[in-house]
PDB file of N, CA and C in Angstrom:
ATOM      1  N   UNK A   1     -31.717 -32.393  40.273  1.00  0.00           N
ATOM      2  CA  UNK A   1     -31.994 -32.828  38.919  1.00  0.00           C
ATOM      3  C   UNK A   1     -32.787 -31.777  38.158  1.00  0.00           C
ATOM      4  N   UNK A   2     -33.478 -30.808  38.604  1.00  0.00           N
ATOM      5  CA  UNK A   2     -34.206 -30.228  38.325  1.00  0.00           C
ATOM      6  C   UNK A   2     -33.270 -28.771  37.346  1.00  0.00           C
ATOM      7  N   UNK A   3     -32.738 -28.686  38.493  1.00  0.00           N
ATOM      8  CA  UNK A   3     -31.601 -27.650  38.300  1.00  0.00           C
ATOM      9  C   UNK A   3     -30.959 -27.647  37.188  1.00  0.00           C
ATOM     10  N   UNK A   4     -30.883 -28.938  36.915  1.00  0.00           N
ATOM     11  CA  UNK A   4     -29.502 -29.416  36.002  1.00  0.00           C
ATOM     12  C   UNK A   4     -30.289 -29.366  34.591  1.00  0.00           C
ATOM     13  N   UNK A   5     -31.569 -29.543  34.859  1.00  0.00           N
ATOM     14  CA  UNK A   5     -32.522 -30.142  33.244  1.00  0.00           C
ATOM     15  C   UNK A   5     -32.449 -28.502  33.078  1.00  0.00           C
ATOM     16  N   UNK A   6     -32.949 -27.589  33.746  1.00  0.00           N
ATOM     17  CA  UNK A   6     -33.385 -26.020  33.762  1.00  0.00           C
ATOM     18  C   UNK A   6     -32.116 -25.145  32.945  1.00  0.00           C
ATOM     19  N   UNK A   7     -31.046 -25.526  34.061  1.00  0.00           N
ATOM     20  CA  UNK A   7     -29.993 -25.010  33.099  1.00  0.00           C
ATOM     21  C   UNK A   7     -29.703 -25.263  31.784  1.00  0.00           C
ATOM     22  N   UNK A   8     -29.431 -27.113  31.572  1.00  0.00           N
ATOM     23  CA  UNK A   8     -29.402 -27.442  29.765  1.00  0.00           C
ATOM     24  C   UNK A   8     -30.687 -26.449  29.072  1.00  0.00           C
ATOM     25  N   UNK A   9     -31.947 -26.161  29.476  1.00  0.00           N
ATOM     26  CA  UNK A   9     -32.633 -25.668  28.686  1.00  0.00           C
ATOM     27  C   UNK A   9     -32.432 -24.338  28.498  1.00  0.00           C
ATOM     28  N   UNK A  10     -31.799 -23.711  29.779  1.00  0.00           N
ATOM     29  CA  UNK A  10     -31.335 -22.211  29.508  1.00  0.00           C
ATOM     30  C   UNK A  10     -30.047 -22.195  28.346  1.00  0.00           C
ATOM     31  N   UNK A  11     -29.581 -23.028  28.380  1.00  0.00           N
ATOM     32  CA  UNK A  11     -27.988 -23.156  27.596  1.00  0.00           C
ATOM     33  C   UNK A  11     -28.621 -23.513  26.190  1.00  0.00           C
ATOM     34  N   UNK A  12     -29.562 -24.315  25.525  1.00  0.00           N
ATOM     35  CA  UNK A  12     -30.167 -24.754  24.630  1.00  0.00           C
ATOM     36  C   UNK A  12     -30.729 -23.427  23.821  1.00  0.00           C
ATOM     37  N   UNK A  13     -31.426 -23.184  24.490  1.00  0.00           N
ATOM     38  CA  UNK A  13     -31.838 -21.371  24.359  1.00  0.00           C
ATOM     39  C   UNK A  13     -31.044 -20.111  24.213  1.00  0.00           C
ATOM     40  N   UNK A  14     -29.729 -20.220  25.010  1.00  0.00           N
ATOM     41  CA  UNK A  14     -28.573 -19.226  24.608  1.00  0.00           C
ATOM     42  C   UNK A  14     -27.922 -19.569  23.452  1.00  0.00           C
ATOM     43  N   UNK A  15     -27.433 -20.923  23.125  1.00  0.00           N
ATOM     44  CA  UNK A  15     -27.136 -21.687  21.968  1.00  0.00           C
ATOM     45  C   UNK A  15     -28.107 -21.221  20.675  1.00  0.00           C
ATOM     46  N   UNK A  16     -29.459 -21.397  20.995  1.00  0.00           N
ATOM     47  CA  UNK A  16     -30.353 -21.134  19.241  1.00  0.00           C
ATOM     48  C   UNK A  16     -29.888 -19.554  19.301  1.00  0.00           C
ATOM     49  N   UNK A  17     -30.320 -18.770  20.203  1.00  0.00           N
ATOM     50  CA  UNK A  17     -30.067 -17.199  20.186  1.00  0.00           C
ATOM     51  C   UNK A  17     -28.934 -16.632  19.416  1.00  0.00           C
ATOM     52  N   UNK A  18     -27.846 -17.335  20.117  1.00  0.00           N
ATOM     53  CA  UNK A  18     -26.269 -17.243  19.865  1.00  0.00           C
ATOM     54  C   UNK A  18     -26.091 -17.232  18.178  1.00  0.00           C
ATOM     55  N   UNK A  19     -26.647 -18.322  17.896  1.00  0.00           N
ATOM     56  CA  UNK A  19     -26.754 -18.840  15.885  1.00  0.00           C
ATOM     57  C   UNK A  19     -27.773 -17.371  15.593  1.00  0.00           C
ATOM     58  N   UNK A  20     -29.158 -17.320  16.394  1.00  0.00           N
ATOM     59  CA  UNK A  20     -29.907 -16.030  15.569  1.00  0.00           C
ATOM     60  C   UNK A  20     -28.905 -15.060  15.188  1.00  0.00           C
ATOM     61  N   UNK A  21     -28.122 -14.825  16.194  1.00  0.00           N
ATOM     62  CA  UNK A  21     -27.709 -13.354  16.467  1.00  0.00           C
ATOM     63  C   UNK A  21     -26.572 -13.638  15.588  1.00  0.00           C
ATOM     64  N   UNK A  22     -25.797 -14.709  15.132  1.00  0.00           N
ATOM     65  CA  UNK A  22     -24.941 -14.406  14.061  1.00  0.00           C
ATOM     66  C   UNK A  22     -25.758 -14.296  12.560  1.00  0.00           C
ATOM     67  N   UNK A  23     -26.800 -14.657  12.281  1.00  0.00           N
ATOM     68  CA  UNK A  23     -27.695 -14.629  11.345  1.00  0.00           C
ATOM     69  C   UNK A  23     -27.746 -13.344  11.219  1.00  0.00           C
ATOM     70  N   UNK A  24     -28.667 -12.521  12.358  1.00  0.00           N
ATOM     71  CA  UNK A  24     -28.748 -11.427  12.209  1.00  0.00           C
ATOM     72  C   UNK A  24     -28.028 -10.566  11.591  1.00  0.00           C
ATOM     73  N   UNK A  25     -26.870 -10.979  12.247  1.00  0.00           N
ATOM     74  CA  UNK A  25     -25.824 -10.266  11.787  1.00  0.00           C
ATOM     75  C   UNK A  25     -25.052 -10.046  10.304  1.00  0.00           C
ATOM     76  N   UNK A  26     -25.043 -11.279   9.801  1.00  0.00           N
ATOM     77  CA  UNK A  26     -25.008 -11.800   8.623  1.00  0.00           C
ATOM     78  C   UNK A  26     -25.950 -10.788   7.452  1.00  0.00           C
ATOM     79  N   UNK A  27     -27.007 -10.494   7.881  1.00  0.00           N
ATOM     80  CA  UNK A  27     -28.119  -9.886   7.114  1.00  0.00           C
ATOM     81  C   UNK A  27     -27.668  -8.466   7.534  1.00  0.00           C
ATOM     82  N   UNK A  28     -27.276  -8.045   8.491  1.00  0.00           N
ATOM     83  CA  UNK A  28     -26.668  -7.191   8.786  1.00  0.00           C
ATOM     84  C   UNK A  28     -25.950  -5.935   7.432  1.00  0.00           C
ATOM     85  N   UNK A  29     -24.984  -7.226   7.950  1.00  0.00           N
ATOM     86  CA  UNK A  29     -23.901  -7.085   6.558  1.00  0.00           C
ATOM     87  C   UNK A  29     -24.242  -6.815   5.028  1.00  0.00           C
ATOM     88  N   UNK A  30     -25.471  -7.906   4.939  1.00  0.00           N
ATOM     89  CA  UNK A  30     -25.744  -7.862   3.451  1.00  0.00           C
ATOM     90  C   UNK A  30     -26.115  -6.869   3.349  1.00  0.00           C
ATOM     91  N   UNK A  31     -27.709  -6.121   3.847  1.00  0.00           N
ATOM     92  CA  UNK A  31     -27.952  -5.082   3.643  1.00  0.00           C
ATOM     93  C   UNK A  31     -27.192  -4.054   3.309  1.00  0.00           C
ATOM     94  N   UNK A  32     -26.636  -3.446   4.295  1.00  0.00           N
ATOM     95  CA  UNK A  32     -25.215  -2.357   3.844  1.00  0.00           C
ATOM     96  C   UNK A  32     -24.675  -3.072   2.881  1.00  0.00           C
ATOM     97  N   UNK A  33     -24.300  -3.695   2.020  1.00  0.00           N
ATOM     98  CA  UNK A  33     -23.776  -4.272   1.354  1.00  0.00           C
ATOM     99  C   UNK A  33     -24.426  -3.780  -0.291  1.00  0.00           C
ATOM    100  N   UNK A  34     -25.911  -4.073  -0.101  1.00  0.00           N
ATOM    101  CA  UNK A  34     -27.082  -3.940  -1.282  1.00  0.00           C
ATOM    102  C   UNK A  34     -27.153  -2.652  -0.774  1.00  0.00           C
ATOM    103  N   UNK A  35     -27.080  -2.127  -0.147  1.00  0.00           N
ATOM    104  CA  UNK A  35     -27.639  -0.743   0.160  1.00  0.00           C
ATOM    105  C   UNK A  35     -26.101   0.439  -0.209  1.00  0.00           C
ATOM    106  N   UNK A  36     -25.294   0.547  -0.176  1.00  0.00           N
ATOM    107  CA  UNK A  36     -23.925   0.973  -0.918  1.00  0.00           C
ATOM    108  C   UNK A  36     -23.909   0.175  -2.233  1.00  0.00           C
ATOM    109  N   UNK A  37     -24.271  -1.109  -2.788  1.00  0.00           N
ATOM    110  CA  UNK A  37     -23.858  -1.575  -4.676  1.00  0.00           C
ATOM    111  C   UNK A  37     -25.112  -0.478  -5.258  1.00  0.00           C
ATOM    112  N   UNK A  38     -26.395  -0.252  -4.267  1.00  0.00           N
ATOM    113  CA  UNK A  38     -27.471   0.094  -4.900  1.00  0.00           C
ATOM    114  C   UNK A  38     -27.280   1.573  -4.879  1.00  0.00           C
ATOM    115  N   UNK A  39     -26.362   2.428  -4.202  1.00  0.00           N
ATOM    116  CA  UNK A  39     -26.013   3.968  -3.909  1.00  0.00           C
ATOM    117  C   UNK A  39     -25.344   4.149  -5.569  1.00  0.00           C
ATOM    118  N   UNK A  40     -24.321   3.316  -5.117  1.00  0.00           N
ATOM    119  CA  UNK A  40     -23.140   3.583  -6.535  1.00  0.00           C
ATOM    120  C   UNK A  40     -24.090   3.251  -7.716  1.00  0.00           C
ATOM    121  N   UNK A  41     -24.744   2.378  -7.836  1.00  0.00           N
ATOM    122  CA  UNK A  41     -25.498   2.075  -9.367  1.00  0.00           C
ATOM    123  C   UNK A  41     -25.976   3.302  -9.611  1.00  0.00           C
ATOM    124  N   UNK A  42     -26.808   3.516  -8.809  1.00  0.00           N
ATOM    125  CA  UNK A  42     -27.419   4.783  -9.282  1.00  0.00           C
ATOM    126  C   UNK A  42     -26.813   6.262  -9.812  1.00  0.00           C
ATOM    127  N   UNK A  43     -25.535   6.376  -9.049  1.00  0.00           N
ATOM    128  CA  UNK A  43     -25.060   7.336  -9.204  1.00  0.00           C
ATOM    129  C   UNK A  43     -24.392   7.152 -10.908  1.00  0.00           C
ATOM    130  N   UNK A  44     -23.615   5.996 -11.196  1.00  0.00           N
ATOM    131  CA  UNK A  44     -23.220   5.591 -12.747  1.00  0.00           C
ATOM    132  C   UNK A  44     -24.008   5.459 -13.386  1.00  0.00           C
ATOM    133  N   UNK A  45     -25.414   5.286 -13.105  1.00  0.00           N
ATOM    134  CA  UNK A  45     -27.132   5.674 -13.931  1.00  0.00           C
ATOM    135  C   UNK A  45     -27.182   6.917 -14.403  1.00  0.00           C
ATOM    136  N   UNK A  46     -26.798   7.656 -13.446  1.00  0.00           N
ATOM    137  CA  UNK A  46     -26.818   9.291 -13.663  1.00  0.00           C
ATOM    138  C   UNK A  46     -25.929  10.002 -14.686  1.00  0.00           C
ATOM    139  N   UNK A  47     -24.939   9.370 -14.161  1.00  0.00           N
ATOM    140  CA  UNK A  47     -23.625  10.164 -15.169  1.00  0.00           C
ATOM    141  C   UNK A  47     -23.989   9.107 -16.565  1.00  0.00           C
ATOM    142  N   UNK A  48     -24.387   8.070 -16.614  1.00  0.00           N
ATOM    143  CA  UNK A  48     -24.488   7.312 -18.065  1.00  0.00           C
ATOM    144  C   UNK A  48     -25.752   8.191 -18.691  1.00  0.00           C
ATOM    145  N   UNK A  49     -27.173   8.622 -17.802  1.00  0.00           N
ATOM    146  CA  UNK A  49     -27.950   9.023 -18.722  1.00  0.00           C
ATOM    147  C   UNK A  49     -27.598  10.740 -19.269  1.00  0.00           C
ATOM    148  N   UNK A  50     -26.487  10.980 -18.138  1.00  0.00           N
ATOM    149  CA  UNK A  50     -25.708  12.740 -18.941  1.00  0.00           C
ATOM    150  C   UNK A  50     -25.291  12.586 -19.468  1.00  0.00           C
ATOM    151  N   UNK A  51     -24.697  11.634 -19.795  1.00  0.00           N
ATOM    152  CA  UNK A  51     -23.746  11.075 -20.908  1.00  0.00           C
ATOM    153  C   UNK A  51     -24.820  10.713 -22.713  1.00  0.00           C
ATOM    154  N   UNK A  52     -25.536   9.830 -22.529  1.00  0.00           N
ATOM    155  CA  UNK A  52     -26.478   9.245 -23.054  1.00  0.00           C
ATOM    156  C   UNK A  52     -27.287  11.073 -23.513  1.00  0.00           C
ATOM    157  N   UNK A  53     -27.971  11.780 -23.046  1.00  0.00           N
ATOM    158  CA  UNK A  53     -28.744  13.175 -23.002  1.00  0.00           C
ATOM    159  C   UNK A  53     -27.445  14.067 -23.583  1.00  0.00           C
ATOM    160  N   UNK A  54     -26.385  14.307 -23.675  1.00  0.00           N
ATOM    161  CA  UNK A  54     -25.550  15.006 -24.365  1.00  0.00           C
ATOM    162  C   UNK A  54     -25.038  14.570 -25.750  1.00  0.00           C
ATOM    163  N   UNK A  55     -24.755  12.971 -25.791  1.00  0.00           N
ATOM    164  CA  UNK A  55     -24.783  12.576 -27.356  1.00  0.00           C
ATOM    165  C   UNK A  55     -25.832  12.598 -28.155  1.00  0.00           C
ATOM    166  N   UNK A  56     -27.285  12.283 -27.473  1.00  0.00           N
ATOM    167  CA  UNK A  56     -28.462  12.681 -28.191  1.00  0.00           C
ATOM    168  C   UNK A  56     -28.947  13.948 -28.870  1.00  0.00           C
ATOM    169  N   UNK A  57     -29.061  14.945 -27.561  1.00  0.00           N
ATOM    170  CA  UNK A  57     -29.491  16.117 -27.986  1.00  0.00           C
ATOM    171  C   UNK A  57     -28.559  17.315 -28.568  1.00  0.00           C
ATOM    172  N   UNK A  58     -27.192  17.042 -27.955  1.00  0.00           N
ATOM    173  CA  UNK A  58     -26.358  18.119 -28.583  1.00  0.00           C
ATOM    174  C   UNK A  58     -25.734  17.478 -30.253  1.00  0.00           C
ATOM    175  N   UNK A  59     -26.103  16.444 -30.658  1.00  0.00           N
ATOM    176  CA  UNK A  59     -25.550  15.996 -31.589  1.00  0.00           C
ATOM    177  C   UNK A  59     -25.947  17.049 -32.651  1.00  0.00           C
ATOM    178  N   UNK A  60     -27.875  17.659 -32.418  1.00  0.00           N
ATOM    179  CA  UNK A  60     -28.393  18.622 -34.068  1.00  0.00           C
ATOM    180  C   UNK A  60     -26.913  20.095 -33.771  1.00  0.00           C
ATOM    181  N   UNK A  61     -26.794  20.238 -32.940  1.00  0.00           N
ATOM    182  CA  UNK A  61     -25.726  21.297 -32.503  1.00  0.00           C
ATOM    183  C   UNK A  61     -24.657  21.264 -33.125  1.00  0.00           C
ATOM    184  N   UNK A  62     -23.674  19.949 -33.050  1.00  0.00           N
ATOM    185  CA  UNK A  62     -22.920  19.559 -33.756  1.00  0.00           C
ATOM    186  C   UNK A  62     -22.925  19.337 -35.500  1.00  0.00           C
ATOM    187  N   UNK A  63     -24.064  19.419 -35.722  1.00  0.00           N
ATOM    188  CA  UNK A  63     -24.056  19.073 -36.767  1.00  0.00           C
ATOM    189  C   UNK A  63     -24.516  20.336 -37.722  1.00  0.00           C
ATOM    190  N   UNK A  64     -25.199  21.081 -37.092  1.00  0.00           N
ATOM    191  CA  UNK A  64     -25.348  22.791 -37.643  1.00  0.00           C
ATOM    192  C   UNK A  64     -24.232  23.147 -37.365  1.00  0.00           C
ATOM    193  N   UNK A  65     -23.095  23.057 -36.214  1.00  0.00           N
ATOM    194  CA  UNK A  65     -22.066  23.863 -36.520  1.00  0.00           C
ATOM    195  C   UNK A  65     -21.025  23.816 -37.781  1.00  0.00           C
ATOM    196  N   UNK A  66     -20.723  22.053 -37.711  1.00  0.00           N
ATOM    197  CA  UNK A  66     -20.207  21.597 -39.188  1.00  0.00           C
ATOM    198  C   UNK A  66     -20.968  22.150 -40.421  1.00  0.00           C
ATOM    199  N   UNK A  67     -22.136  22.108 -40.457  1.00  0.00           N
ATOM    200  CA  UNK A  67     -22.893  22.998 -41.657  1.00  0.00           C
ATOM    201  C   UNK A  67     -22.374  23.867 -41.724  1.00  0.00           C
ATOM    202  N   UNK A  68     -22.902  25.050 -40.833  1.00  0.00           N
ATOM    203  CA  UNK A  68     -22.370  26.309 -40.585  1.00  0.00           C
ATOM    204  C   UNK A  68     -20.771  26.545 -41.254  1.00  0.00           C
ATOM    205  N   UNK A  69     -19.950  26.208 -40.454  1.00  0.00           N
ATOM    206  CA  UNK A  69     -18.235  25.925 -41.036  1.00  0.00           C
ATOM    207  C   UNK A  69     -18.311  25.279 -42.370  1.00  0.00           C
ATOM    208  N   UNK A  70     -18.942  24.614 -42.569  1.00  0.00           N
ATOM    209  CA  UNK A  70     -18.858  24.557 -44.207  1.00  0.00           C
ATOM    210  C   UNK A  70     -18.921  25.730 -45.096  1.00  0.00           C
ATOM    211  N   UNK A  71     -20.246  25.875 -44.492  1.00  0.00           N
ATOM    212  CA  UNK A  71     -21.352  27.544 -45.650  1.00  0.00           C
ATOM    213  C   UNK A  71     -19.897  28.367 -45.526  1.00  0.00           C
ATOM    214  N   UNK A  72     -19.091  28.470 -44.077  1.00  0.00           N
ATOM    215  CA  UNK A  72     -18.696  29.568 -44.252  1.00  0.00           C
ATOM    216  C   UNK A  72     -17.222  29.361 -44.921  1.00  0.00           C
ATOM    217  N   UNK A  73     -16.832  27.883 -45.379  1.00  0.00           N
ATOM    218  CA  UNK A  73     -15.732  28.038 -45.825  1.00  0.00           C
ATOM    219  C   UNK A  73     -16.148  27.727 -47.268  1.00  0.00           C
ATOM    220  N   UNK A  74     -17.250  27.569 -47.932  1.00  0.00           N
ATOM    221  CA  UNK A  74     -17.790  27.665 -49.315  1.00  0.00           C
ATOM    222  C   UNK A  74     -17.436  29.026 -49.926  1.00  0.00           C
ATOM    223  N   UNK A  75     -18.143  29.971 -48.513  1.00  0.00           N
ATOM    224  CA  UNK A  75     -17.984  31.510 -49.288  1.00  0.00           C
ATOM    225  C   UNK A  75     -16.693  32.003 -49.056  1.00  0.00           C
ATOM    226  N   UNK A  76     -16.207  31.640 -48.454  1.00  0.00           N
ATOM    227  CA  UNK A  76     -14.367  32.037 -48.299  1.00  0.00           C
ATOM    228  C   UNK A  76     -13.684  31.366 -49.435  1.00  0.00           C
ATOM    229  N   UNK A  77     -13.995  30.815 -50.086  1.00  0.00           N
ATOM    230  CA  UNK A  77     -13.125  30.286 -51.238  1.00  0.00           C
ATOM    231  C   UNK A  77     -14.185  30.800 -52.636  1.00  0.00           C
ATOM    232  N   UNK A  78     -15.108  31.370 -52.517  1.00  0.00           N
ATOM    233  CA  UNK A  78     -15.510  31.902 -53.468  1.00  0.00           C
ATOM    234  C   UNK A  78     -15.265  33.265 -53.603  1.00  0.00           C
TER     235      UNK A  78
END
């Protein structure tokens, strides 16, 4: 009888383990999961703020060159 109670409690115990270890696993997963959505975000952070830093700052550029091409087609027709 002894035997028999010892074992159910060993089996009771492989049983909760058995559920941890798919848990574990589970979290497993997520991580890599958040840990690759959180790789890629960042990287489309990057290219959005080169993106974002080239319409800002090159815009006075753009806009002296159109000057520029103006002045110079003012004096070409004069």
């Amino acid at each position: 009888m002894y035997n028999n109670l010892f074992d159910n409690q060993i089996l009771e115990k492989n049983q909760k383990n058995d559920s941890n270890y798919n848990k574990s696993e589970e979290n497993v997963y997520l991580v890599f999961l958040v840990n690759y959505l959180f790789f890629f975000m960042v990287i489309f952070l990057l290219f959005f703020l080169q993106y974002l830093y080239k319409k800002i700052f090159c815009f006075d550029k753009e806009v002296k060159n159109n000057k520029d091409i103006d002045n110079n087609e003012n004096k070409q027709t004069k």
